[in-house]
Protein backbone atom coordinates (compact mmCIF):
# COMPACT_ATOMS: atom_id res chain seq x y z
CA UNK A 1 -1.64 5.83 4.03
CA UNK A 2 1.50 5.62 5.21
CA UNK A 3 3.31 3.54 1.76
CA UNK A 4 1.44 6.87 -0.28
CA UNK A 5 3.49 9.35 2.08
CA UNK A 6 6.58 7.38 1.45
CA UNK A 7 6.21 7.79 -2.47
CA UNK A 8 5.79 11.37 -2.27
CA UNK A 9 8.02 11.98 0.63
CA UNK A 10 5.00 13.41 3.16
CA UNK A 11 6.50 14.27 6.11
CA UNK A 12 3.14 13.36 9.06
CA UNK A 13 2.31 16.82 9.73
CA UNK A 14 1.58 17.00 5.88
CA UNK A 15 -0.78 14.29 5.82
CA UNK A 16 -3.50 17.28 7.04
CA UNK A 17 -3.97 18.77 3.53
CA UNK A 18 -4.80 15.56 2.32
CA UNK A 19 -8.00 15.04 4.97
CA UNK A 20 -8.57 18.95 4.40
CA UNK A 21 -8.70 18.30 0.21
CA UNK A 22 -11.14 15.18 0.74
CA UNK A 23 -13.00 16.91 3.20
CA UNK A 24 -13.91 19.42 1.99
CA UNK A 25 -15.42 17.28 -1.15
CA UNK A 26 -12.67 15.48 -2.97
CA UNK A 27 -12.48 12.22 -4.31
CA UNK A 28 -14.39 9.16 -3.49
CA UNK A 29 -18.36 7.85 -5.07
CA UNK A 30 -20.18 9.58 -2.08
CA UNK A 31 -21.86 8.42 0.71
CA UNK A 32 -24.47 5.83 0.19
CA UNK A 33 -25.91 5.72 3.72
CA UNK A 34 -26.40 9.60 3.76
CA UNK A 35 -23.79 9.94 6.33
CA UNK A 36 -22.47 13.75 6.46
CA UNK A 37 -21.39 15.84 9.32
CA UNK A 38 -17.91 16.75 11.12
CA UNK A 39 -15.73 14.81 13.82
CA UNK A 40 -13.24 17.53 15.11
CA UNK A 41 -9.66 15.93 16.76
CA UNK A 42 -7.04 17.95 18.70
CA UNK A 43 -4.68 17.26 20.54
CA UNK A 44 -0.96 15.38 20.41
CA UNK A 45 1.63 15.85 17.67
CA UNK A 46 2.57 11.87 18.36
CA UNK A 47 -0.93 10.75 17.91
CA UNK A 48 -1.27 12.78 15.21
CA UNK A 49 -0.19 11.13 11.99
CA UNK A 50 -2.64 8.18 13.19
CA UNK A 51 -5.78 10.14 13.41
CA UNK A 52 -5.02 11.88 10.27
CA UNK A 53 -4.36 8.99 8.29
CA UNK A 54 -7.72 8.12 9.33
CA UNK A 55 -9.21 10.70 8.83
CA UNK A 56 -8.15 10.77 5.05
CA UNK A 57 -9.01 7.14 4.10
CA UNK A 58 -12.37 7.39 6.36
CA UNK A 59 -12.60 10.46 3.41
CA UNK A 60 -12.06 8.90 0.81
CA UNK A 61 -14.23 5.95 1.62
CA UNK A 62 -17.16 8.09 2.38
CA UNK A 63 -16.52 10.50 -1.05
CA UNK A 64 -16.27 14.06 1.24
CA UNK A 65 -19.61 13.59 2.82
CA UNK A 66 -17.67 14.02 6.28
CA UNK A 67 -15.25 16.37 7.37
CA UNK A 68 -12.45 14.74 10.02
CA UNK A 69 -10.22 18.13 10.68
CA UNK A 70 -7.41 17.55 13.07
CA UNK A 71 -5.68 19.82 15.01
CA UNK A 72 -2.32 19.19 17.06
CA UNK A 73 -1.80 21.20 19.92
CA UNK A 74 -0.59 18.93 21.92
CA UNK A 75 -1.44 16.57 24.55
CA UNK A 76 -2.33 18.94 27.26
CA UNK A 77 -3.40 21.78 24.74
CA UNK A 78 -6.09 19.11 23.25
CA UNK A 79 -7.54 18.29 26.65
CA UNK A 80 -7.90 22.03 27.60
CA UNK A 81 -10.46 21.78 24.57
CA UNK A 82 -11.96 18.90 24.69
CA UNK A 83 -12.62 18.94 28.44
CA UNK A 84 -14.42 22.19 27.47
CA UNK A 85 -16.70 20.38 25.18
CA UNK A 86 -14.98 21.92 22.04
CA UNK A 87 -13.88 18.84 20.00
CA UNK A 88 -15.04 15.27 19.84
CA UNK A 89 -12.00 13.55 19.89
CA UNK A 90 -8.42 13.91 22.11
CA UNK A 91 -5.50 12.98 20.49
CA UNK A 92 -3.00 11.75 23.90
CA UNK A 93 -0.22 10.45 23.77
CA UNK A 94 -0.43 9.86 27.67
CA UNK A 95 -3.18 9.38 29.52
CA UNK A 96 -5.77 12.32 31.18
CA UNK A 97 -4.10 13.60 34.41
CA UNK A 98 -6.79 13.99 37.40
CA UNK A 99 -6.69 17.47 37.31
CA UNK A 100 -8.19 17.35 33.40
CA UNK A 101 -10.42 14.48 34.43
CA UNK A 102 -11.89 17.44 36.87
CA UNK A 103 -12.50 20.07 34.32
CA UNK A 104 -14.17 17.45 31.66
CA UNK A 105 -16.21 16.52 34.94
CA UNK A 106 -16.73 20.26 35.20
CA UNK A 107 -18.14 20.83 32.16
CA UNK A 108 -20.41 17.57 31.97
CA UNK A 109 -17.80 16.11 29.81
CA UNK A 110 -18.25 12.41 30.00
CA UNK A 111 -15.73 10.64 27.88
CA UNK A 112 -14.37 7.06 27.22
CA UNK A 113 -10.47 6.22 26.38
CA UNK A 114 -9.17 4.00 23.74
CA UNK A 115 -5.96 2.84 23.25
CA UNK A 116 -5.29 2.83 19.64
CA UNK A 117 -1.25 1.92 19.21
CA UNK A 118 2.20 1.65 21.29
CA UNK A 119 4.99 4.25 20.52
CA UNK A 120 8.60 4.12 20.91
CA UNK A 121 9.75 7.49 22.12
CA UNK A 122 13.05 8.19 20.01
CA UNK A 123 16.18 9.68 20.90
CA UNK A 124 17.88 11.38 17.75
CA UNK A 125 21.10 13.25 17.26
CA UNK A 126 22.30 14.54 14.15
CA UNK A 127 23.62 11.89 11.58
CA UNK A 128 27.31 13.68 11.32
CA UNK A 129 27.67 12.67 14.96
CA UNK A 130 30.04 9.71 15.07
CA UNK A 131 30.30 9.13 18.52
CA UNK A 132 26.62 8.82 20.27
CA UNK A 133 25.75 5.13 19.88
CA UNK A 134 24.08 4.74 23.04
CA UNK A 135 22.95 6.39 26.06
CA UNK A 136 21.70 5.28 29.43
CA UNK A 137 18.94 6.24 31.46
CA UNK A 138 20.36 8.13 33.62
CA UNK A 139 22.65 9.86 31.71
CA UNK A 140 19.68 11.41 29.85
CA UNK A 141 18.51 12.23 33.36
CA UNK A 142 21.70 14.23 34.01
CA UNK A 143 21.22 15.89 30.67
CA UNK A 144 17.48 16.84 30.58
CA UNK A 145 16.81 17.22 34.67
CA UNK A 146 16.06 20.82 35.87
CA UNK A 147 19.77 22.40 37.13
CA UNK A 148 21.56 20.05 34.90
CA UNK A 149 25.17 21.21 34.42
CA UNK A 150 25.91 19.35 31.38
CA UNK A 151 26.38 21.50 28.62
CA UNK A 152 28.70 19.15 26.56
CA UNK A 153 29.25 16.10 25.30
CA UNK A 154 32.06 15.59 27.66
CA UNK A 155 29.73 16.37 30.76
CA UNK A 156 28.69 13.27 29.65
CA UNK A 157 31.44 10.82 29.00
CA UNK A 158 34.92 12.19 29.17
CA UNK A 159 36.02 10.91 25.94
CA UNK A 160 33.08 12.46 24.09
CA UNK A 161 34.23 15.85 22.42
CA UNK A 162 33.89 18.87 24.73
CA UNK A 163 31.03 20.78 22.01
CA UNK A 164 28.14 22.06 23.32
CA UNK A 165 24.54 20.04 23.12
CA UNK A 166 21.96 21.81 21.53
CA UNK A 167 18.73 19.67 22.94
CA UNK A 168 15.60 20.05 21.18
CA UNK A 169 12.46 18.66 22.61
CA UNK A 170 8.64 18.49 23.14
CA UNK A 171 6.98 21.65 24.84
CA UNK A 172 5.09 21.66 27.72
CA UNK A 173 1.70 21.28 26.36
CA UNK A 174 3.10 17.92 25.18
CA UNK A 175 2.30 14.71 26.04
CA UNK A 176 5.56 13.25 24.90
CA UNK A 177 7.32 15.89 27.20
CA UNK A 178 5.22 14.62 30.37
CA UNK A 179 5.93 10.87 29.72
CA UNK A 180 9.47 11.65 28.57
CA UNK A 181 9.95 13.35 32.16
CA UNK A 182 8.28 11.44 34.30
CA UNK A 183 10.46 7.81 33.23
CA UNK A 184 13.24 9.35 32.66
CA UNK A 185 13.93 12.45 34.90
CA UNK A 186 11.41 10.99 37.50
CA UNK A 187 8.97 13.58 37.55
CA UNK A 188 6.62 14.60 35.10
CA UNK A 189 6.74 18.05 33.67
CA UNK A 190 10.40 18.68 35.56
CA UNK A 191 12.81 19.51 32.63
CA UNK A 192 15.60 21.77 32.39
CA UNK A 193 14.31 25.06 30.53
CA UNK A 194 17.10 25.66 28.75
CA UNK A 195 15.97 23.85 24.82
CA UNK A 196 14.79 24.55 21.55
CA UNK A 197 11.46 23.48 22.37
CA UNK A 198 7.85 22.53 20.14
CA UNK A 199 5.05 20.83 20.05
CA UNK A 200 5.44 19.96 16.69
CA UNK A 201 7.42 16.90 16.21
CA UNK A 202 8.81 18.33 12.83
CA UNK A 203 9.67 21.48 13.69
CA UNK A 204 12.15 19.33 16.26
CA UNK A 205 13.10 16.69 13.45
CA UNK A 206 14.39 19.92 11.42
CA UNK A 207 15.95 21.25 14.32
CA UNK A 208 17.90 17.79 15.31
CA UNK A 209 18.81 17.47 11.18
CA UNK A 210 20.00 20.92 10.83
CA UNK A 211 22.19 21.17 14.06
CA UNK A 212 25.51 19.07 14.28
CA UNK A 213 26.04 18.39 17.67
CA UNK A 214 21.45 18.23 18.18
CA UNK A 215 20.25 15.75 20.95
CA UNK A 216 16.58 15.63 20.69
CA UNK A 217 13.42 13.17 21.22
CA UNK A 218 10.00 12.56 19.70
CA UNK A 219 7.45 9.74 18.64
CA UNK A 220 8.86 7.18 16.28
CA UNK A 221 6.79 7.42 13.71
CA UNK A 222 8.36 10.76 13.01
CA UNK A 223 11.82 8.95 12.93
CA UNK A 224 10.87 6.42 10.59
CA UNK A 225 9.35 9.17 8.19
CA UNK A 226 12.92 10.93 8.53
CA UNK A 227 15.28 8.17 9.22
CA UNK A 228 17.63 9.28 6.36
CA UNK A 229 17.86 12.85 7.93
CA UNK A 230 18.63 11.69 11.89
CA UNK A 231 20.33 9.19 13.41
CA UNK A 232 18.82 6.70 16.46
CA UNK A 233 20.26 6.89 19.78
CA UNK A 234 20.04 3.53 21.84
CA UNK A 235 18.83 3.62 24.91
CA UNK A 236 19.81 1.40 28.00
CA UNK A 237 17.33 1.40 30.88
CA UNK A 238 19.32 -1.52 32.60
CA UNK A 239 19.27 -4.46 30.60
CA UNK A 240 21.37 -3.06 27.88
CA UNK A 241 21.39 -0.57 24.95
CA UNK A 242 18.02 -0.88 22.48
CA UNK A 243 17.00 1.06 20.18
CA UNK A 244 12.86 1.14 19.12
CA UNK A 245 12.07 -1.18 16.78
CA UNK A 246 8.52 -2.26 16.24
CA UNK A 247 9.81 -5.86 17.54
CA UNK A 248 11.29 -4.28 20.55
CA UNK A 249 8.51 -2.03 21.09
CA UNK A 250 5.82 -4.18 20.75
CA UNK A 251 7.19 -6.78 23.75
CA UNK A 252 8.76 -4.11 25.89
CA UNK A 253 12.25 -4.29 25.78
CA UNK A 254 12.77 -0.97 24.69
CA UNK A 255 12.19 -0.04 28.00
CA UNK A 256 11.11 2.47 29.46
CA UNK A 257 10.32 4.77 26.44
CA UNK A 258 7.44 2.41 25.11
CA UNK A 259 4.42 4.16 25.77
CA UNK A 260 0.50 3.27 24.55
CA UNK A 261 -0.83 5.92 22.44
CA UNK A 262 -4.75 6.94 23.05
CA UNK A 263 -7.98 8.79 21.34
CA UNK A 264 -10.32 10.22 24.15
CA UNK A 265 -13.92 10.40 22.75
CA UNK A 266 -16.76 12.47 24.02
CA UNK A 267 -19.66 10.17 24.78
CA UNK A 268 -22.50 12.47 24.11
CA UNK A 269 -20.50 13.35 20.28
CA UNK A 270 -20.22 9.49 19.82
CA UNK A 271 -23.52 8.98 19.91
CA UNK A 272 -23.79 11.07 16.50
CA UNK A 273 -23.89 8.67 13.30
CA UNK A 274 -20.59 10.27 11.71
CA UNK A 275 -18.78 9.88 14.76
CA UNK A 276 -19.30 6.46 15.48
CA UNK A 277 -18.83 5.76 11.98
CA UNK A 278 -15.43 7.48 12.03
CA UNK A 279 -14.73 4.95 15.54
CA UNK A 280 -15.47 2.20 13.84
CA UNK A 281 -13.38 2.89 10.80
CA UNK A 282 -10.58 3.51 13.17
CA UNK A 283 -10.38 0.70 14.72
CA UNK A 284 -11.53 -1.63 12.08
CA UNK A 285 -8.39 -0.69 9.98
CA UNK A 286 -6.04 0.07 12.68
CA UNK A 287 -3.77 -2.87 12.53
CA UNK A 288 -3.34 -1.97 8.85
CA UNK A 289 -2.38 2.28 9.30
CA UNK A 290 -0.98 2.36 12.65
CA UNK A 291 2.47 0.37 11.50
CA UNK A 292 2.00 2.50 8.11
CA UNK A 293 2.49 5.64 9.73
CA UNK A 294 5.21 4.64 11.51
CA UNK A 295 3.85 3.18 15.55
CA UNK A 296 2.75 -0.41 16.46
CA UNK A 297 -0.06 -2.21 16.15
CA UNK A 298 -2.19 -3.21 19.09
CA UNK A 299 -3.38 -6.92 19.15
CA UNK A 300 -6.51 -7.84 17.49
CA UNK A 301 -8.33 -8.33 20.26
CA UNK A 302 -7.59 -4.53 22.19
CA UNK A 303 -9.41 -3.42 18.43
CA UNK A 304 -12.59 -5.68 19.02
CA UNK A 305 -13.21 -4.66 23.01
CA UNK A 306 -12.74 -0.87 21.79
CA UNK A 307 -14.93 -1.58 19.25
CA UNK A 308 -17.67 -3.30 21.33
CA UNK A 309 -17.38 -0.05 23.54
CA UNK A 310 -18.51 1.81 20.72
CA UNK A 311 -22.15 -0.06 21.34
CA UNK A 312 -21.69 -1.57 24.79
């Protein structure tokens, strides 16, 4: 849980040798129901912290007896293996393109979505940067977009200093990177080449805390974990500059980088005990961990129809 991580300053991506200690047998009064197994997630970076948060107090509560591991390729890298019928669940922090939906069909991989929280994509600069308070939509399109001449903050604004921009940002098996493009360039997947690029969100928190003149963007949650290393960037898509807050997230005026988060479940592996058990203790508890790793919560009611799917 998120208020744990805060105590002993868990960065998300650390959460994972927490589920891998109860896993593999740690902690907890065992299973009364006889429930064992595994319920294998891939898939986004964004998405990530929820599933693994999960996956530790689903752990805890059933004392080892199942193993939750969870991977985070990315978006696109976890569809490539769960449309190949190699995990159960699909982290995505956007949802399946057509061409995926063809491979899972394929493969006979039959699969229901469920949306599971609402991000605020974050754009970060370094906090020793006293002069980036806000930037607007398109001016991040003349920054990111493929041939982009700007190479400085003054190919921004003129009165911005003329240092170069070292841009940091999801890689092209991300999700984030597809939605991030497509709302704000105004096609997805068409990005300039030229950044420090990863699909691990904190390998691009370090890189945006470590540079001085960084520009870089990821999933909130992975700002609030490091808001005392980076500093938020508003963002004005029209209506003025906003920067993500759960308030501003949650009703859509941080627009257009709110986003709905999802977990892609095979149907034939949610058929197996564990994994609907693991379902169900997602969204029974989500409106509790998804604001403690750092996202919104959906309302009430979006947890009870994915949770009548489970059975419907």
């Amino acid at each position: 849980m998120r208020t744990q991580n805060a105590a002993t300053g868990m960065a998300p991506a650390t959460i994972v040798l927490a589920v891998v200690l109860v896993a593999c047998g740690g902690g907890g009064a065992g299973d009364a129901d006889g429930l064992s197994g595994s319920v294998s997630a891939d898939g986004s970076s964004t998405v990530f912290p929820i599933t693994a948060a999960m996956a530790e107090e689903f752990g805890i509560e059933r004392g080892g007896s199942v193993r939750v591991p969870v991977g985070q390729s990315g978006t696109g890298g976890g569809f490539k293996r769960f449309c190949a019928g190699e995990t159960d669940l699909s982290n995505a922090s956007r949802p399946i393109t057509d061409s995926e939906r063809q491979l899972c069909a394929q493969n006979g991989v039959e699969f229901e979505e469920f949306r599971v929280a609402i991000d605020g994509l974050s754009v970060t600069v370094n906090p020793a940067n006293d002069f980036v308070e806000c930037l607007t939509v398109a001016e991040l399109k003349r920054i990111w977009e493929p041939g982009s001449t700007v190479t400085t903050w003054r190919d921004v604004r003129p009165e911005w200093p003329a240092q170069e921009i070292k841009l940091y940002g999801p890689g092209t098996n991300s999700g984030t990177f597809d939605y991030f493009t497509e709302v704000v360039v105004g096609e997805a997947r068409s990005s300039r080449p030229d950044y420090t690029a990863s699909e691990d969100d904190n390998m691009l928190v370090q890189g945006v805390e470590g540079d001085r003149q960084s520009l870089g963007y990821f999933g909130y949650a992975y700002y609030i974990e490091n808001e005392s290393r980076l500093k938020l960037v508003g963002v004005d898509g029209g209506s003025g500059c906003v920067k993500p807050t759960p308030q501003t997230v949650q009703d859509g005026t941080y627009a257009p980088l709110s986003r709905p988060l999802f977990v892609y479940a095979n149907r034939q592996a949610f058929a197996r005990a564990e994994v609907q058990a693991f379902l169900r203790f997602y969204f029974e508890n989500a409106a509790v961990l998804v604001p403690q790793v750092g996202y919104v919560a959906l309302p009430p009611e979006q947890y009870e129809q994915n949770l009548a799917r489970l059975t419907g």
